[in-house]
Protein backbone atom coordinates (compact mmCIF):
# COMPACT_ATOMS: atom_id res chain seq x y z
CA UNK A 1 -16.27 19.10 -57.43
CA UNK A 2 -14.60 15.46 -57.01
CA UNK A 3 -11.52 14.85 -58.07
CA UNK A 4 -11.45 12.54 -61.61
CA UNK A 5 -8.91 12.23 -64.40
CA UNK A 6 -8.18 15.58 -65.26
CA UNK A 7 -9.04 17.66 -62.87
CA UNK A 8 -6.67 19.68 -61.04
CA UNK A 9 -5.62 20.64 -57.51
CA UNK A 10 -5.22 23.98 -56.16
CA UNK A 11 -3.37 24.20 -53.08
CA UNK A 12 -4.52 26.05 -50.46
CA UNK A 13 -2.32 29.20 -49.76
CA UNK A 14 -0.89 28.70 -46.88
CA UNK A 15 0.19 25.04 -47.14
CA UNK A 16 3.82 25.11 -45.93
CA UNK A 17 4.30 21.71 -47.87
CA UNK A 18 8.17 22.42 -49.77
CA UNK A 19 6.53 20.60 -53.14
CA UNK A 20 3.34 21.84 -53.29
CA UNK A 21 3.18 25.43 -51.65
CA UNK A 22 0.84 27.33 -54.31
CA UNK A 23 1.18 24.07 -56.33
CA UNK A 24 -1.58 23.37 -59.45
CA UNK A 25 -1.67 19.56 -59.95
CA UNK A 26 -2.78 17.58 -62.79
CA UNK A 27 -4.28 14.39 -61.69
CA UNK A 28 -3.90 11.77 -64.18
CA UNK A 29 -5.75 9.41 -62.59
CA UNK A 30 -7.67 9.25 -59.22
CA UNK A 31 -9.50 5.92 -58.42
CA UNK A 32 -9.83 3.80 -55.10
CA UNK A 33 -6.51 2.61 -55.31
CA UNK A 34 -5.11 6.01 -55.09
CA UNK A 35 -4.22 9.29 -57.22
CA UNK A 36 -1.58 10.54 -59.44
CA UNK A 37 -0.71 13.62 -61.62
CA UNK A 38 2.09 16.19 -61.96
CA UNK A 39 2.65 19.56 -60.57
CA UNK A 40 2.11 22.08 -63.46
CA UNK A 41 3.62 25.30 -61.58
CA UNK A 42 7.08 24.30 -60.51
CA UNK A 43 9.92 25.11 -63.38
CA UNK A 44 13.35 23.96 -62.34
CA UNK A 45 15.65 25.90 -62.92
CA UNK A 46 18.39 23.65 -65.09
CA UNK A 47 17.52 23.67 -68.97
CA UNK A 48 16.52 20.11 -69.91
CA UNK A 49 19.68 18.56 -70.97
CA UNK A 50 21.74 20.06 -68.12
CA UNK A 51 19.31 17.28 -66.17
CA UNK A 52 18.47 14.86 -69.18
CA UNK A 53 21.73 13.92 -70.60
CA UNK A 54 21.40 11.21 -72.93
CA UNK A 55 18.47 13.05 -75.35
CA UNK A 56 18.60 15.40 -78.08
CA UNK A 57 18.95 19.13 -77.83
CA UNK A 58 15.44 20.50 -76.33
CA UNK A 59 15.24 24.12 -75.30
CA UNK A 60 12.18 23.27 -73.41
CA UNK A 61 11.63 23.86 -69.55
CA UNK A 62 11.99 21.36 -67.28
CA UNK A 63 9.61 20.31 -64.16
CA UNK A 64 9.15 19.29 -60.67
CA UNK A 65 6.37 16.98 -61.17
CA UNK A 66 6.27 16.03 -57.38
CA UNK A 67 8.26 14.16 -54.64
CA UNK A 68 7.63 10.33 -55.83
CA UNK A 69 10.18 8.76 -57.99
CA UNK A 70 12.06 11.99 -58.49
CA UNK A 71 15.10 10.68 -60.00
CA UNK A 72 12.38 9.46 -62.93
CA UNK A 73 11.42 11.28 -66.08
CA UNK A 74 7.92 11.89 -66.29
CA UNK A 75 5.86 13.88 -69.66
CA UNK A 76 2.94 14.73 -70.65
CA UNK A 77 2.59 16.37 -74.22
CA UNK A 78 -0.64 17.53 -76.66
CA UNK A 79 0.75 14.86 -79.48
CA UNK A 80 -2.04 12.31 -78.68
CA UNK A 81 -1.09 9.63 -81.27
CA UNK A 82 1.93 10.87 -82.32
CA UNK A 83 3.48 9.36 -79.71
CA UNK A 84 2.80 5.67 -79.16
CA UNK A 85 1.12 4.54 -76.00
CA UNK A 86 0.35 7.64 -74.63
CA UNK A 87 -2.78 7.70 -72.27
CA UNK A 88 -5.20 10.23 -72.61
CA UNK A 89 -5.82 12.91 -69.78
CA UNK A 90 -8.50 15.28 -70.76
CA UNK A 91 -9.43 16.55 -74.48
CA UNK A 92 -6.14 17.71 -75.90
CA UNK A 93 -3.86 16.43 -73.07
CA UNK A 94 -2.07 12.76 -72.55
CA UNK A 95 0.29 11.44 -70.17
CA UNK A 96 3.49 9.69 -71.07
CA UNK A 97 4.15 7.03 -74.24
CA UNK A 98 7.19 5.52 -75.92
CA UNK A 99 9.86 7.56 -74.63
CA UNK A 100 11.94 6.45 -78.27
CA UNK A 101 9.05 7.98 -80.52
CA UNK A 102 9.65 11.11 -78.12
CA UNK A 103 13.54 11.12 -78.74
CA UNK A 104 13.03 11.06 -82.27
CA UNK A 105 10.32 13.79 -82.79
CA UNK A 106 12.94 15.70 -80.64
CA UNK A 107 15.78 14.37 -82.55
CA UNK A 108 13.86 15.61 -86.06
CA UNK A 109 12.93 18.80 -84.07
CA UNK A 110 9.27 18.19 -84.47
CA UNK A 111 8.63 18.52 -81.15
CA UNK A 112 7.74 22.40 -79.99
CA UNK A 113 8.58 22.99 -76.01
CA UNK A 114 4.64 24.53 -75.69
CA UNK A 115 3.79 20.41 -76.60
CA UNK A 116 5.33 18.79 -74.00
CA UNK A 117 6.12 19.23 -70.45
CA UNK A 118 8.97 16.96 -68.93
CA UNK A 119 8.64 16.48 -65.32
CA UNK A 120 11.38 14.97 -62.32
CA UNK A 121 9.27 13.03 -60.31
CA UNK A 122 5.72 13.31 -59.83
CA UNK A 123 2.79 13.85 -56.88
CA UNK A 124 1.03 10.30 -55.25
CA UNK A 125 -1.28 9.67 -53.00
CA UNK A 126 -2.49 6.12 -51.59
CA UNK A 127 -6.26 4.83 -51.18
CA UNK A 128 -8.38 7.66 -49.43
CA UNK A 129 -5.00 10.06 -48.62
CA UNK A 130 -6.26 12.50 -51.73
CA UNK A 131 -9.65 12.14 -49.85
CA UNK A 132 -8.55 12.97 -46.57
CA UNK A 133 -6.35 15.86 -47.37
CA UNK A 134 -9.97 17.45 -49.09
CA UNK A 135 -11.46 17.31 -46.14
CA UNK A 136 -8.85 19.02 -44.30
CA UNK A 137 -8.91 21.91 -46.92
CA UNK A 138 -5.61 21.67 -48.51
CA UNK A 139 -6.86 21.26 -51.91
CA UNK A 140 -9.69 22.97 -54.04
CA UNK A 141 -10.76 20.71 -56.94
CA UNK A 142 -11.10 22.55 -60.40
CA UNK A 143 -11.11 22.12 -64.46
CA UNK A 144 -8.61 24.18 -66.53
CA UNK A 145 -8.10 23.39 -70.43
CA UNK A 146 -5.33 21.52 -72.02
CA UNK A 147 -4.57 25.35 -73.54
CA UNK A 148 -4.51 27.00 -69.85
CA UNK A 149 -2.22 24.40 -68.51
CA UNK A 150 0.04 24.33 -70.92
CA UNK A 151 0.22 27.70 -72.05
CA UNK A 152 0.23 29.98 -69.09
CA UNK A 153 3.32 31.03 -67.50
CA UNK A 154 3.77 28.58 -64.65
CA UNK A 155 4.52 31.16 -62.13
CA UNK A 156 0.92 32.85 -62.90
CA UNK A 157 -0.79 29.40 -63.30
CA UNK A 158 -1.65 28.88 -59.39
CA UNK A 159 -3.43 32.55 -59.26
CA UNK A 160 -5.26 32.46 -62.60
CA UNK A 161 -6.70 28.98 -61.16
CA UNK A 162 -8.36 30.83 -58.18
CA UNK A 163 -9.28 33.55 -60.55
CA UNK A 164 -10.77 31.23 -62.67
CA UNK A 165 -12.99 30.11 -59.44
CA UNK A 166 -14.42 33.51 -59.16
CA UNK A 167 -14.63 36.14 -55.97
CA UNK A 168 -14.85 33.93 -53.34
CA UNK A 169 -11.22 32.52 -54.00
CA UNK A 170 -9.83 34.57 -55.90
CA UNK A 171 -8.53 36.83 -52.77
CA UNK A 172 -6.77 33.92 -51.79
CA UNK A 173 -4.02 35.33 -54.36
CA UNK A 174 -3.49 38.23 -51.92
CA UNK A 175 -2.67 36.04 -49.13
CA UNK A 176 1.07 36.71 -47.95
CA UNK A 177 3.33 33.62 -48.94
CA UNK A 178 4.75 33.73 -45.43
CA UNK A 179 2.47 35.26 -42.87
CA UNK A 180 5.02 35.51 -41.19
CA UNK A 181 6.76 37.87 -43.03
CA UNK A 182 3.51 40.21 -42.75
């Protein structure tokens, strides 16, 4: 499978890479110009407004969406149109929009954490890099739905995304996360 818009990428398991070791990215877009998206597995583990000061209370989990721009708040969400501007990922998913429509669906609590996912940073990759890491294996290139990637528990996500693959990946969730450890 290519990589497109809403596809994801599923590390291999022994990439040593800090940020995405077992990672599951999003891509948001992917085009000759280059690739973007968000790590989906990688909870922090400061509550939102320990990190996000100047926004309402949200009891929602925050992120690491990747090592570009990580001192920049990043979302995606399943509120489509509800929140202005927002840019559509995949059926059910959409990246980003007006940040004040977002404090103020938080701010009137209509926001519920299992809608949005706020993310420090997020995962880049210039003309042909996405390309070239493929061919050197680090990445398998899969669907999930907007429900899977938002709904299951992030530290299961990578493994049910090899499961998902069938047999002839899904013993990669046995493999030791340091071999050598083993």
């Amino acid at each position: 499978m290519k990589p497109t818009k809403g596809t994801i990428l599923i590390s291999e398991p022994l990439l040593s890479d800090n940020y995405f070791k077992r990672a599951v990215v999003l891509l948001a877009e992917h085009n000759e110009d280059g690739s973007f998206g968000i790590i989906m597995n990688k909870p922090i583990d400061n509550k939102f407004n320990e990190i996000v000061s100047d926004f309402p209370d949200f009891n929602g989990q925050l992120f690491l969406g990747g090592p570009v721009s990580n001192s920049s708040l990043f979302f995606i969400h399943t509120l489509g149109e509800q929140i202005e501007n927002s840019l559509k990922i995949m059926d059910g998913l959409y990246w980003g929009g007006d940040i004040e429509s977002v404090r103020e669906l938080l701010l009137l609590r209509q926001i519920d954490p299992k809608q949005i996912r706020f993310c420090i940073g997020y995962s880049g990759w210039g003309s042909k890099q996405l390309d070239e890491e493929l061919k050197r294996n680090s990445w398998l290139v899969a669907r999930l739905t907007s429900d899977v990637l938002m709904n299951t528990d992030p530290d299961l996500l990578w493994e049910h995304a090899l499961k998902n693959l069938g047999q002839e990946y899904g013993y990669w969730s046995n493999f030791p996360i340091d071999p050598g450890l083993n």
